[in-house]
PDB file of N, CA and C in Angstrom:
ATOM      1  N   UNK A   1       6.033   6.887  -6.322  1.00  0.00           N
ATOM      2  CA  UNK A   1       5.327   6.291  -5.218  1.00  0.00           C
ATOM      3  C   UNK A   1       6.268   5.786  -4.147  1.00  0.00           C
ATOM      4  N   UNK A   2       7.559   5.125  -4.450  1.00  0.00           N
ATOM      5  CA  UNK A   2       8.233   5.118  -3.989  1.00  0.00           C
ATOM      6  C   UNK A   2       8.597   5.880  -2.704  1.00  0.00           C
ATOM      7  N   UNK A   3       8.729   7.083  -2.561  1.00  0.00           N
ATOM      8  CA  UNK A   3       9.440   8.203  -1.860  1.00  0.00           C
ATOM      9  C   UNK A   3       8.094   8.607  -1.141  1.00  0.00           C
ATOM     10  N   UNK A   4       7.345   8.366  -0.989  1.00  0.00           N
ATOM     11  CA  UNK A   4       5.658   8.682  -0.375  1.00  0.00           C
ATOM     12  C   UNK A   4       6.078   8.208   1.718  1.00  0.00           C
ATOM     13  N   UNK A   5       6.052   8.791   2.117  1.00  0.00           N
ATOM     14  CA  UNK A   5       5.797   8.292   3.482  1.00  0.00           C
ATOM     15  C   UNK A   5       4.051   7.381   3.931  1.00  0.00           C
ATOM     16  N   UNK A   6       4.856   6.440   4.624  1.00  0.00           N
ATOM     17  CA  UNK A   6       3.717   5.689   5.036  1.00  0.00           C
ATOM     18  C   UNK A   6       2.889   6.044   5.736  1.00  0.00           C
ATOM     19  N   UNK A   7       1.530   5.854   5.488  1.00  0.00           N
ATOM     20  CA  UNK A   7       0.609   6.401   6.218  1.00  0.00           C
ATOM     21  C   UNK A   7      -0.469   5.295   6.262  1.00  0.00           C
ATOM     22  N   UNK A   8      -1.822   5.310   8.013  1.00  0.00           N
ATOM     23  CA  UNK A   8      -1.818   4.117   7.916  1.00  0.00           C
ATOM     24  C   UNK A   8      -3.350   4.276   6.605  1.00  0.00           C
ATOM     25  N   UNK A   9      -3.902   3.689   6.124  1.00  0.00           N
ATOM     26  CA  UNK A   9      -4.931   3.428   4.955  1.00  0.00           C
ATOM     27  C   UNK A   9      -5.988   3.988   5.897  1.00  0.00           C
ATOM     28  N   UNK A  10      -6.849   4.565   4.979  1.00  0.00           N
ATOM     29  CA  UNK A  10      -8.054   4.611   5.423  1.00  0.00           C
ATOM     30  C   UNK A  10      -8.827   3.829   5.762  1.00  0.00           C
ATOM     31  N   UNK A  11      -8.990   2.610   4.971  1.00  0.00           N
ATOM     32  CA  UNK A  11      -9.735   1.421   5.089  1.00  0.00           C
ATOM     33  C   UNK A  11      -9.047   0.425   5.029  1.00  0.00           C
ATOM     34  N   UNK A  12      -9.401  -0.999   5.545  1.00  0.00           N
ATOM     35  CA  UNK A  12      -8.718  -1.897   5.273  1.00  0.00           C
ATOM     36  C   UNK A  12      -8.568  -2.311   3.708  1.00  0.00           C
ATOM     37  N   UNK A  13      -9.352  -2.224   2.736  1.00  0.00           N
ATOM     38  CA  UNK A  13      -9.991  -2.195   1.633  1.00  0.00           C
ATOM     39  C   UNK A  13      -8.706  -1.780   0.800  1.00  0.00           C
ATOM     40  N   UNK A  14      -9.018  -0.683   1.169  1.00  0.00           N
ATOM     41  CA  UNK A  14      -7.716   0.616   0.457  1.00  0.00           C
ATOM     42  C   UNK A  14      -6.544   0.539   0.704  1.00  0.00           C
ATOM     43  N   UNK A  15      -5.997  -0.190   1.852  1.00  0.00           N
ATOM     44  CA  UNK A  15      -4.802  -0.896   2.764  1.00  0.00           C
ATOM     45  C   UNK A  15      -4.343  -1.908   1.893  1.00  0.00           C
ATOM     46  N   UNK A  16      -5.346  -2.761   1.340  1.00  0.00           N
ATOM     47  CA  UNK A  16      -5.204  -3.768   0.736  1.00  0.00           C
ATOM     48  C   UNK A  16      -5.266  -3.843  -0.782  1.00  0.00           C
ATOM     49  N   UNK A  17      -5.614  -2.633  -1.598  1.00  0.00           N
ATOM     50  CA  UNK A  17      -5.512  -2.438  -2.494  1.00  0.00           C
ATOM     51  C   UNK A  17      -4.016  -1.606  -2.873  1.00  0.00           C
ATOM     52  N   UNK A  18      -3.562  -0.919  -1.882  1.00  0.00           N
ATOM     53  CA  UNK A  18      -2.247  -0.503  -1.825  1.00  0.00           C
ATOM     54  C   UNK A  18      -0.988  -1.370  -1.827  1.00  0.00           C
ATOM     55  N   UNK A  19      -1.086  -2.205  -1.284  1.00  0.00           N
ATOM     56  CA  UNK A  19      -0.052  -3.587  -0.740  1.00  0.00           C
ATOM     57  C   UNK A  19      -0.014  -3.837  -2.129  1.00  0.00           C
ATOM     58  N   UNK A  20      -1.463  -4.589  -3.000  1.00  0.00           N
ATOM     59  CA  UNK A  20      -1.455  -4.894  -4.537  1.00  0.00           C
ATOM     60  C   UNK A  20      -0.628  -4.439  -5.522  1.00  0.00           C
ATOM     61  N   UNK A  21      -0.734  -3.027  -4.987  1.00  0.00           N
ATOM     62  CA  UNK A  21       0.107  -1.996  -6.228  1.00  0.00           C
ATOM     63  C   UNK A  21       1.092  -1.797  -5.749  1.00  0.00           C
ATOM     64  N   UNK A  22       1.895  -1.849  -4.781  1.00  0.00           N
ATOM     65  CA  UNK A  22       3.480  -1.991  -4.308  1.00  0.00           C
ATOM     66  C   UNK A  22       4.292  -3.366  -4.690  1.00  0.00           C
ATOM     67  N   UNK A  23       3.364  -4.403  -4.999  1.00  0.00           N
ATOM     68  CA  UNK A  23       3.448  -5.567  -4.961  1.00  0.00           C
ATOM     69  C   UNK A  23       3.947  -5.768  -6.733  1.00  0.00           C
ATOM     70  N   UNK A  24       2.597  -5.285  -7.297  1.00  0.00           N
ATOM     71  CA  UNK A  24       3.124  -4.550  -8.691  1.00  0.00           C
ATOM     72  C   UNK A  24       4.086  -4.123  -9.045  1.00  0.00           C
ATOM     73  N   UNK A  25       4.038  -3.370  -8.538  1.00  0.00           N
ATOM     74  CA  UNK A  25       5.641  -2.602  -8.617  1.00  0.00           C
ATOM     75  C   UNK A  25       6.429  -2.695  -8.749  1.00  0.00           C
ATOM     76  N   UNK A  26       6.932  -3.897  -7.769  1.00  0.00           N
ATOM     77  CA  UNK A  26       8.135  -4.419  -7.172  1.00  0.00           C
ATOM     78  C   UNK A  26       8.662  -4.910  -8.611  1.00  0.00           C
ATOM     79  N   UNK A  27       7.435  -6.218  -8.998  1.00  0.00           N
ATOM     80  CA  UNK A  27       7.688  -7.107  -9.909  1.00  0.00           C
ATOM     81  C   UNK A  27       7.749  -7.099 -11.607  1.00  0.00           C
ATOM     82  N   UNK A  28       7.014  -5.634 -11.632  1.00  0.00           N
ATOM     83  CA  UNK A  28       6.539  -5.127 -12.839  1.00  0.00           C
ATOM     84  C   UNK A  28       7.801  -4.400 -13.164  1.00  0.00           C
ATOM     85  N   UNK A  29       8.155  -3.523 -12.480  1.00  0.00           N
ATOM     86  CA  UNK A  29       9.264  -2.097 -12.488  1.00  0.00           C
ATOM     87  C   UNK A  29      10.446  -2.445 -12.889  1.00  0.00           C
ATOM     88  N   UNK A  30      11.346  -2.379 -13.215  1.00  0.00           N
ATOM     89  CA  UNK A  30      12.961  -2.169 -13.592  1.00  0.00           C
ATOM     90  C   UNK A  30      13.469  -1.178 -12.760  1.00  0.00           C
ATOM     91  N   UNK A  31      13.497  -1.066 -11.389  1.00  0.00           N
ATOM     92  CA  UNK A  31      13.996   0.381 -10.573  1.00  0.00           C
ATOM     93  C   UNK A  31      15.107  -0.366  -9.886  1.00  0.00           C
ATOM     94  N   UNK A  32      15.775   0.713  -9.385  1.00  0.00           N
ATOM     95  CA  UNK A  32      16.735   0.597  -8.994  1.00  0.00           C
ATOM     96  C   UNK A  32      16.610  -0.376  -7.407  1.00  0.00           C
ATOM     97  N   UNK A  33      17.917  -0.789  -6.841  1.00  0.00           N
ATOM     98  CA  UNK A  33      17.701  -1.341  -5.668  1.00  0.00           C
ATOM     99  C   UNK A  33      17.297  -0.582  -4.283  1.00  0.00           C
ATOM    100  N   UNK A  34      17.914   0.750  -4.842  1.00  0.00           N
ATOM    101  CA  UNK A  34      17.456   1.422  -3.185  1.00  0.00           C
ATOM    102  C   UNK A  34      15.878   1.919  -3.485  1.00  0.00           C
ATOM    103  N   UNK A  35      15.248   1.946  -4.378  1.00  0.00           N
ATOM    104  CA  UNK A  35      13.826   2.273  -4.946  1.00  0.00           C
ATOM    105  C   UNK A  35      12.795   1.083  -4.421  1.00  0.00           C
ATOM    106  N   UNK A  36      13.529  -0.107  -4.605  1.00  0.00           N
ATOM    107  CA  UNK A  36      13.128  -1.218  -4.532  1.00  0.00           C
ATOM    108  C   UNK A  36      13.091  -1.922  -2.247  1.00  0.00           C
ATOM    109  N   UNK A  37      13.796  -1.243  -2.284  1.00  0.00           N
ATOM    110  CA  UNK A  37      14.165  -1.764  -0.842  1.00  0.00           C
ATOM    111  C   UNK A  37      13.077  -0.751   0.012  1.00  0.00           C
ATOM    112  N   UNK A  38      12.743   0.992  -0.349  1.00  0.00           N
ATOM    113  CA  UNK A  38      11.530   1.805  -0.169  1.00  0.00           C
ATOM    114  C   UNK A  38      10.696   1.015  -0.419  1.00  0.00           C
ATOM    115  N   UNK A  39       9.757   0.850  -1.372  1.00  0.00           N
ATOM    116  CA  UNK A  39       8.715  -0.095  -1.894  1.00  0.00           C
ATOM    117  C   UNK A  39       8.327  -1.267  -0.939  1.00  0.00           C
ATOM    118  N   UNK A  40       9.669  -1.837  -0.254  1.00  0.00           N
ATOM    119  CA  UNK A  40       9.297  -3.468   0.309  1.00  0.00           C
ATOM    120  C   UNK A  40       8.981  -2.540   1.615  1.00  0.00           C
ATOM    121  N   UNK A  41       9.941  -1.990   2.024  1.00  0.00           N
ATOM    122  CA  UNK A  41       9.377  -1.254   3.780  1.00  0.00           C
ATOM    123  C   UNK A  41       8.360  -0.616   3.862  1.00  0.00           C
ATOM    124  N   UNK A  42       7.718   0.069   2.827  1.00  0.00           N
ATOM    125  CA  UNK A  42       6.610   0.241   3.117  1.00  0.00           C
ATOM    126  C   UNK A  42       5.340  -0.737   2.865  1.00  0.00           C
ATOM    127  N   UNK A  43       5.930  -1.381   2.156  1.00  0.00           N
ATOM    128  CA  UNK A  43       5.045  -2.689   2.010  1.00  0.00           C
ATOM    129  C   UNK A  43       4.820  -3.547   3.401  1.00  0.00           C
ATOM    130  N   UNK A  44       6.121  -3.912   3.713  1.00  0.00           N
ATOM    131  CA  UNK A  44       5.975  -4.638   4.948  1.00  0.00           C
ATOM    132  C   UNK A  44       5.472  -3.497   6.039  1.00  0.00           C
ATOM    133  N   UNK A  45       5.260  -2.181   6.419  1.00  0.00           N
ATOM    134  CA  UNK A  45       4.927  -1.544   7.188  1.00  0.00           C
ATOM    135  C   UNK A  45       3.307  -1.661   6.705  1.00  0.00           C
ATOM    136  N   UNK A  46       2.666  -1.620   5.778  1.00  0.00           N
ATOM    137  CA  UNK A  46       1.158  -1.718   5.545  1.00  0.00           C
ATOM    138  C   UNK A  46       1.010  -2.901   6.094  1.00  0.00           C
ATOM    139  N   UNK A  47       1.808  -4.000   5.636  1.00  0.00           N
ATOM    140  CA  UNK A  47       1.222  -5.538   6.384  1.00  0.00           C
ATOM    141  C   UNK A  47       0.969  -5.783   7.649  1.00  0.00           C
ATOM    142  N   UNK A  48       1.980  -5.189   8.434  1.00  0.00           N
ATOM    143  CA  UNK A  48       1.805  -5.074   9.782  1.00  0.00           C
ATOM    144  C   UNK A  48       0.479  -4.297   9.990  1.00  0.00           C
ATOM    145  N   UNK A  49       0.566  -2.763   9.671  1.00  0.00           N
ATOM    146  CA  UNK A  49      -0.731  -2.456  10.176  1.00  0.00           C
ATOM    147  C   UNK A  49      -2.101  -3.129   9.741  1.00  0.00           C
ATOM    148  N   UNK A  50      -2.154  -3.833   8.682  1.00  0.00           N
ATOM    149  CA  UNK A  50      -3.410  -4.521   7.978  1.00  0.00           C
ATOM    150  C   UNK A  50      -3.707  -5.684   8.918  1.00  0.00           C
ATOM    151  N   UNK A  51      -2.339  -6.594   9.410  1.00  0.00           N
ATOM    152  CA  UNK A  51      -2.457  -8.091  10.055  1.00  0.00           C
ATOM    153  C   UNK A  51      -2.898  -7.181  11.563  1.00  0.00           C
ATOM    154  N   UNK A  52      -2.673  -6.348  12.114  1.00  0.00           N
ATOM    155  CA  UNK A  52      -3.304  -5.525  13.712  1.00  0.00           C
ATOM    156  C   UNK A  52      -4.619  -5.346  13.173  1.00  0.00           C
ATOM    157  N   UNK A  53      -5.048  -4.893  12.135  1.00  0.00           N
ATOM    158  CA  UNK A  53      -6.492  -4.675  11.887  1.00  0.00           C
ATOM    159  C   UNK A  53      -7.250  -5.600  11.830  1.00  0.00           C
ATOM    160  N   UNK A  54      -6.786  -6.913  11.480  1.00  0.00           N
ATOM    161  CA  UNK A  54      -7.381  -7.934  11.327  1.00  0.00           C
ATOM    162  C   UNK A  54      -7.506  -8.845  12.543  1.00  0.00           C
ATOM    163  N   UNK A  55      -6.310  -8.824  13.593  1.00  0.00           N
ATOM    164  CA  UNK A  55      -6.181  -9.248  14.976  1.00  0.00           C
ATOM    165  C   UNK A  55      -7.398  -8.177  15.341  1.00  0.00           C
ATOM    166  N   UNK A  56      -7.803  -6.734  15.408  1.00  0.00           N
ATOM    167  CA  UNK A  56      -8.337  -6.527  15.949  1.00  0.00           C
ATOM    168  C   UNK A  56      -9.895  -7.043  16.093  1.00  0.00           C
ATOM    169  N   UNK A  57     -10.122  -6.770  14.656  1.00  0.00           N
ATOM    170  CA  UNK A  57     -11.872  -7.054  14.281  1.00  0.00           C
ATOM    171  C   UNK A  57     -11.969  -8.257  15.231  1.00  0.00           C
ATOM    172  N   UNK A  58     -10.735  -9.582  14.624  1.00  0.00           N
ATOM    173  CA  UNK A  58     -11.261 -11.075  15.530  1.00  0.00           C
ATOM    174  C   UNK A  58     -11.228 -10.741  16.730  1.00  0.00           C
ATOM    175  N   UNK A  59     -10.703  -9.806  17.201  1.00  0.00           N
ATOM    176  CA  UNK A  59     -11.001  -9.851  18.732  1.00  0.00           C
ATOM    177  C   UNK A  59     -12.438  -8.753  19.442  1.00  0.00           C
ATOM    178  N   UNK A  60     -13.203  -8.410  18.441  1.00  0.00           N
ATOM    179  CA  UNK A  60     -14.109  -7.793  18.444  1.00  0.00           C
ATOM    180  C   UNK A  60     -15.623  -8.542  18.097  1.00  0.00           C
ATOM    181  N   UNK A  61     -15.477  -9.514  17.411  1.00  0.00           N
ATOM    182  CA  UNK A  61     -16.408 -10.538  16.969  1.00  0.00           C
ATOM    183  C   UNK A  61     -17.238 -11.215  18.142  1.00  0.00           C
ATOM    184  N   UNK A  62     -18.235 -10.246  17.904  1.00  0.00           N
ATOM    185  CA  UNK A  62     -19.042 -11.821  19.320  1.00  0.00           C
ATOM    186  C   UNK A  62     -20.356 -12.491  18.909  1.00  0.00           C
ATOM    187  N   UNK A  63     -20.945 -13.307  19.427  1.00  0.00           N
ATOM    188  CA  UNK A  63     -22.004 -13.645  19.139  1.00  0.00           C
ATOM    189  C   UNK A  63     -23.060 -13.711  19.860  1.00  0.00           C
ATOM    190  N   UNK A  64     -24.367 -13.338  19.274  1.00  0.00           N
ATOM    191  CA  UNK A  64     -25.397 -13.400  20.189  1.00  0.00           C
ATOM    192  C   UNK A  64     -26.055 -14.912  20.853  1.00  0.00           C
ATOM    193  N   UNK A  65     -26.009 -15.124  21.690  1.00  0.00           N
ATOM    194  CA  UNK A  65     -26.564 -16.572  22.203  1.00  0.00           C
ATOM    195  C   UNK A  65     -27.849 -16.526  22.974  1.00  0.00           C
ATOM    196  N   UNK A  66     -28.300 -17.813  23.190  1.00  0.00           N
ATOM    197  CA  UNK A  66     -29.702 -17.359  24.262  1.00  0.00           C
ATOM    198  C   UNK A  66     -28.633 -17.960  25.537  1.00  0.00           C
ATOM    199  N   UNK A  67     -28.818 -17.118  26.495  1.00  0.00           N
ATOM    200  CA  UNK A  67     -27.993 -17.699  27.878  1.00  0.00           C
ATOM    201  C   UNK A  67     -29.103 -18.457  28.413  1.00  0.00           C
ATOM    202  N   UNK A  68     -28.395 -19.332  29.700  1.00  0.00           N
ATOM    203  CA  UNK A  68     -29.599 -20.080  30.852  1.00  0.00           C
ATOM    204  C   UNK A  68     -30.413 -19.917  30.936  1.00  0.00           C
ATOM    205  N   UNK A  69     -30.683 -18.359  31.247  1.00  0.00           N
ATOM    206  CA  UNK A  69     -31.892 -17.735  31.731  1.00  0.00           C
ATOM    207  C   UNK A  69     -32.313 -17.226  30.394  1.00  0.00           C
ATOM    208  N   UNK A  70     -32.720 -17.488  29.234  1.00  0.00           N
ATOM    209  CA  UNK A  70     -33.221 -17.369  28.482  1.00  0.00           C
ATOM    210  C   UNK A  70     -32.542 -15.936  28.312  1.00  0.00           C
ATOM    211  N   UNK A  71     -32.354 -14.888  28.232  1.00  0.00           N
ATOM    212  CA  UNK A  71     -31.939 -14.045  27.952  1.00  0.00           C
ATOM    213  C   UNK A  71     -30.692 -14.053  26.748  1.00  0.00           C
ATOM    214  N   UNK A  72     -31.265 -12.698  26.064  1.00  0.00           N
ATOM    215  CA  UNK A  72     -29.785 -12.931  24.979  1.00  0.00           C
ATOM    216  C   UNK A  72     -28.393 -13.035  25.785  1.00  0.00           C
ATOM    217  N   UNK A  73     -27.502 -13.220  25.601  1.00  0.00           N
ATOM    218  CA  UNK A  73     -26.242 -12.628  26.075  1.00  0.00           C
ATOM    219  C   UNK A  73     -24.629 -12.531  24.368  1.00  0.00           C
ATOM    220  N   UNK A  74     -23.690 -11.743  25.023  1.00  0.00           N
ATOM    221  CA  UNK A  74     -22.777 -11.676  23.706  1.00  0.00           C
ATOM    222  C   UNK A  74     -21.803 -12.196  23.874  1.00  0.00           C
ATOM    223  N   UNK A  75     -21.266 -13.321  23.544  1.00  0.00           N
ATOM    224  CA  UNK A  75     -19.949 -14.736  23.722  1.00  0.00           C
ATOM    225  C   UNK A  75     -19.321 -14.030  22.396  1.00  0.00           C
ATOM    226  N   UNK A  76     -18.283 -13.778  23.141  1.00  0.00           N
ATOM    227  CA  UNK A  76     -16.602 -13.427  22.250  1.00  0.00           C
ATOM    228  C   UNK A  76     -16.858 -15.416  21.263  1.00  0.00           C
ATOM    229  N   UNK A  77     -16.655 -14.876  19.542  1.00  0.00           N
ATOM    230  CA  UNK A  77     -16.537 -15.508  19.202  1.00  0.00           C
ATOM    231  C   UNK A  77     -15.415 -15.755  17.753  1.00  0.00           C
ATOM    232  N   UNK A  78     -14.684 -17.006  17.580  1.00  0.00           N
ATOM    233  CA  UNK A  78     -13.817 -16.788  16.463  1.00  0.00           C
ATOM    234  C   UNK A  78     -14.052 -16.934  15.153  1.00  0.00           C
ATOM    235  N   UNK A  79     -13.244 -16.375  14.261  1.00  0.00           N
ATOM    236  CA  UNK A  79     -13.549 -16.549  12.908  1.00  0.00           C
ATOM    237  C   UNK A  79     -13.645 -17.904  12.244  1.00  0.00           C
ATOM    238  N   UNK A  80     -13.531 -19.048  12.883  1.00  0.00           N
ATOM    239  CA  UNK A  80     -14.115 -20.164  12.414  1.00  0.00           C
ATOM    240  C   UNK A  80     -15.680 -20.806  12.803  1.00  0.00           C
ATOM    241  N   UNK A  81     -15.950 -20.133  14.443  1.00  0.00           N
ATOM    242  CA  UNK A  81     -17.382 -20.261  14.646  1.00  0.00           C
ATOM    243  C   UNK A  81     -18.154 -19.361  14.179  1.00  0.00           C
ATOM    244  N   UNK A  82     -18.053 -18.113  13.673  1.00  0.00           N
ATOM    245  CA  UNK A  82     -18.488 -17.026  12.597  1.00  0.00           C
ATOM    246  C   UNK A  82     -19.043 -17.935  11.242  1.00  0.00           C
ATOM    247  N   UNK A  83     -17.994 -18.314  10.411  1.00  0.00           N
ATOM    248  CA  UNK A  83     -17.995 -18.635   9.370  1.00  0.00           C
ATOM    249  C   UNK A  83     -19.046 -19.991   9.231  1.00  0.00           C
ATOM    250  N   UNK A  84     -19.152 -21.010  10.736  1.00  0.00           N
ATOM    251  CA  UNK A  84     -20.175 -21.840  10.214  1.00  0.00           C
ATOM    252  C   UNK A  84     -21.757 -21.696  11.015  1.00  0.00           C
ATOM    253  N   UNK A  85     -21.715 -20.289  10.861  1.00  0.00           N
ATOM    254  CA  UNK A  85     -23.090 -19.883  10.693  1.00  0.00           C
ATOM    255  C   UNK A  85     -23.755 -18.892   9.618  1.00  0.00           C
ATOM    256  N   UNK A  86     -22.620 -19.374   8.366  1.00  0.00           N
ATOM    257  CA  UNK A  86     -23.364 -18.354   6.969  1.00  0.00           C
ATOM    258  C   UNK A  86     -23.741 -20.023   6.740  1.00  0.00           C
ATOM    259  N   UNK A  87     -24.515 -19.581   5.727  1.00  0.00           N
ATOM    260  CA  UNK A  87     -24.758 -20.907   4.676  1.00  0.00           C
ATOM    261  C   UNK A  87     -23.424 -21.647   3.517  1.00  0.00           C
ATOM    262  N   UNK A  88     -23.801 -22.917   3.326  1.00  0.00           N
ATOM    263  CA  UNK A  88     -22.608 -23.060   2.712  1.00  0.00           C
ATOM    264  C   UNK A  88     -23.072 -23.059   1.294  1.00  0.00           C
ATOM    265  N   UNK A  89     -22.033 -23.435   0.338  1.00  0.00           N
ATOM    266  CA  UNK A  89     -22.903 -23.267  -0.875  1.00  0.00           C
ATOM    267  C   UNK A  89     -23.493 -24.398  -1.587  1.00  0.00           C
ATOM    268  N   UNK A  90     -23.242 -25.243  -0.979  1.00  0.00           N
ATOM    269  CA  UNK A  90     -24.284 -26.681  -1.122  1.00  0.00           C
ATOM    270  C   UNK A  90     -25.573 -26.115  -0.872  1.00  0.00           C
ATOM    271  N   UNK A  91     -25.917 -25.123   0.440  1.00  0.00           N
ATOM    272  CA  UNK A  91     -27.259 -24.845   0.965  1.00  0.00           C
ATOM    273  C   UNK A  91     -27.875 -24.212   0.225  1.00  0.00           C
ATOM    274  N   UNK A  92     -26.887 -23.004  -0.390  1.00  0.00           N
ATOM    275  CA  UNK A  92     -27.654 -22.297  -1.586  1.00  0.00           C
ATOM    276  C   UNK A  92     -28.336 -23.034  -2.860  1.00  0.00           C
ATOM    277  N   UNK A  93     -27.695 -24.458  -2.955  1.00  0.00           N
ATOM    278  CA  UNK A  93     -27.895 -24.658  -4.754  1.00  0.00           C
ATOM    279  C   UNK A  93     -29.596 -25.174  -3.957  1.00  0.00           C
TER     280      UNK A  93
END
Protein backbone atom coordinates (compact mmCIF):
# COMPACT_ATOMS: atom_id res chain seq x y z
CA UNK A 1 0.00 0.00 0.00
CA UNK A 2 2.75 1.85 0.60
CA UNK A 3 4.06 2.45 -3.06
CA UNK A 4 0.25 3.25 -4.32
CA UNK A 5 0.15 6.87 -5.72
CA UNK A 6 -2.18 9.26 -4.19
CA UNK A 7 -5.29 9.74 -5.49
CA UNK A 8 -7.96 12.09 -4.32
CA UNK A 9 -10.96 9.52 -2.49
CA UNK A 10 -14.01 9.16 -3.88
CA UNK A 11 -15.89 10.17 -0.95
CA UNK A 12 -15.12 11.91 1.96
CA UNK A 13 -16.22 8.71 3.83
CA UNK A 14 -13.69 6.57 1.95
CA UNK A 15 -11.02 9.54 2.36
CA UNK A 16 -11.52 9.00 5.82
CA UNK A 17 -11.56 5.50 6.10
CA UNK A 18 -8.21 5.48 4.20
CA UNK A 19 -6.30 8.01 6.54
CA UNK A 20 -7.59 5.11 9.37
CA UNK A 21 -5.74 2.43 7.62
CA UNK A 22 -2.48 4.40 6.88
CA UNK A 23 -2.73 5.43 10.36
CA UNK A 24 -2.78 1.63 11.14
CA UNK A 25 -0.14 1.01 9.47
CA UNK A 26 2.14 3.31 10.53
CA UNK A 27 1.64 2.06 14.15
CA UNK A 28 0.79 -1.53 13.67
CA UNK A 29 3.71 -2.37 10.93
CA UNK A 30 7.44 -3.03 11.64
CA UNK A 31 8.49 -1.41 8.04
CA UNK A 32 11.16 0.11 7.24
CA UNK A 33 11.80 4.02 7.49
CA UNK A 34 11.63 4.96 3.89
CA UNK A 35 8.17 2.73 3.79
CA UNK A 36 7.20 4.61 6.68
CA UNK A 37 8.00 8.22 5.53
CA UNK A 38 5.59 7.00 1.94
CA UNK A 39 2.74 6.10 4.30
CA UNK A 40 2.97 9.63 6.33
CA UNK A 41 3.02 11.72 2.78
CA UNK A 42 0.41 10.24 1.64
CA UNK A 43 -1.30 10.45 4.69
CA UNK A 44 -0.67 14.02 5.13
CA UNK A 45 -1.61 14.53 1.31
CA UNK A 46 -5.29 12.85 2.06
CA UNK A 47 -5.54 15.32 5.08
CA UNK A 48 -5.11 18.18 3.15
CA UNK A 49 -7.46 17.15 0.54
CA UNK A 50 -10.17 15.92 3.27
CA UNK A 51 -9.58 19.45 5.54
CA UNK A 52 -10.43 21.48 1.56
CA UNK A 53 -13.45 19.22 1.51
CA UNK A 54 -14.54 20.12 4.63
CA UNK A 55 -13.63 24.05 4.18
CA UNK A 56 -15.63 23.52 1.23
CA UNK A 57 -19.11 21.99 2.32
CA UNK A 58 -18.85 24.97 5.35
CA UNK A 59 -18.67 27.28 2.82
CA UNK A 60 -21.60 25.85 1.00
CA UNK A 61 -24.01 25.60 4.02
CA UNK A 62 -26.85 28.06 3.99
CA UNK A 63 -29.92 28.48 5.57
CA UNK A 64 -33.34 29.04 4.74
CA UNK A 65 -34.83 32.17 6.60
CA UNK A 66 -38.12 34.10 6.24
CA UNK A 67 -36.64 37.61 4.97
CA UNK A 68 -38.56 41.20 5.67
CA UNK A 69 -40.72 40.74 3.09
CA UNK A 70 -41.85 37.58 4.19
CA UNK A 71 -40.31 35.71 1.53
CA UNK A 72 -37.93 32.74 1.97
CA UNK A 73 -34.44 33.86 1.34
CA UNK A 74 -30.79 31.59 1.71
CA UNK A 75 -28.19 33.21 4.54
CA UNK A 76 -24.69 31.58 4.18
CA UNK A 77 -24.61 29.81 7.42
CA UNK A 78 -21.85 28.17 9.91
CA UNK A 79 -21.38 24.92 11.33
CA UNK A 80 -22.18 26.07 14.74
CA UNK A 81 -25.56 27.84 13.69
CA UNK A 82 -26.32 24.47 11.70
CA UNK A 83 -25.77 22.37 14.61
CA UNK A 84 -28.22 24.39 17.00
CA UNK A 85 -31.01 23.70 14.92
CA UNK A 86 -30.97 19.68 15.24
CA UNK A 87 -32.43 18.68 18.50
CA UNK A 88 -30.33 18.08 21.40
CA UNK A 89 -30.45 14.96 23.20
CA UNK A 90 -32.06 16.17 26.30
CA UNK A 91 -35.00 16.96 23.59
CA UNK A 92 -35.08 13.51 22.47
CA UNK A 93 -35.32 11.74 26.00
Amino acid sequence: MAGKSTKKAATFEAGLETLEKIAQQMVNADLPLDELMKLYEEGLTLSHDLENRLQAARGRMQEIRKGADGKPEAVDSTVEQQMTLLPSEEDEV
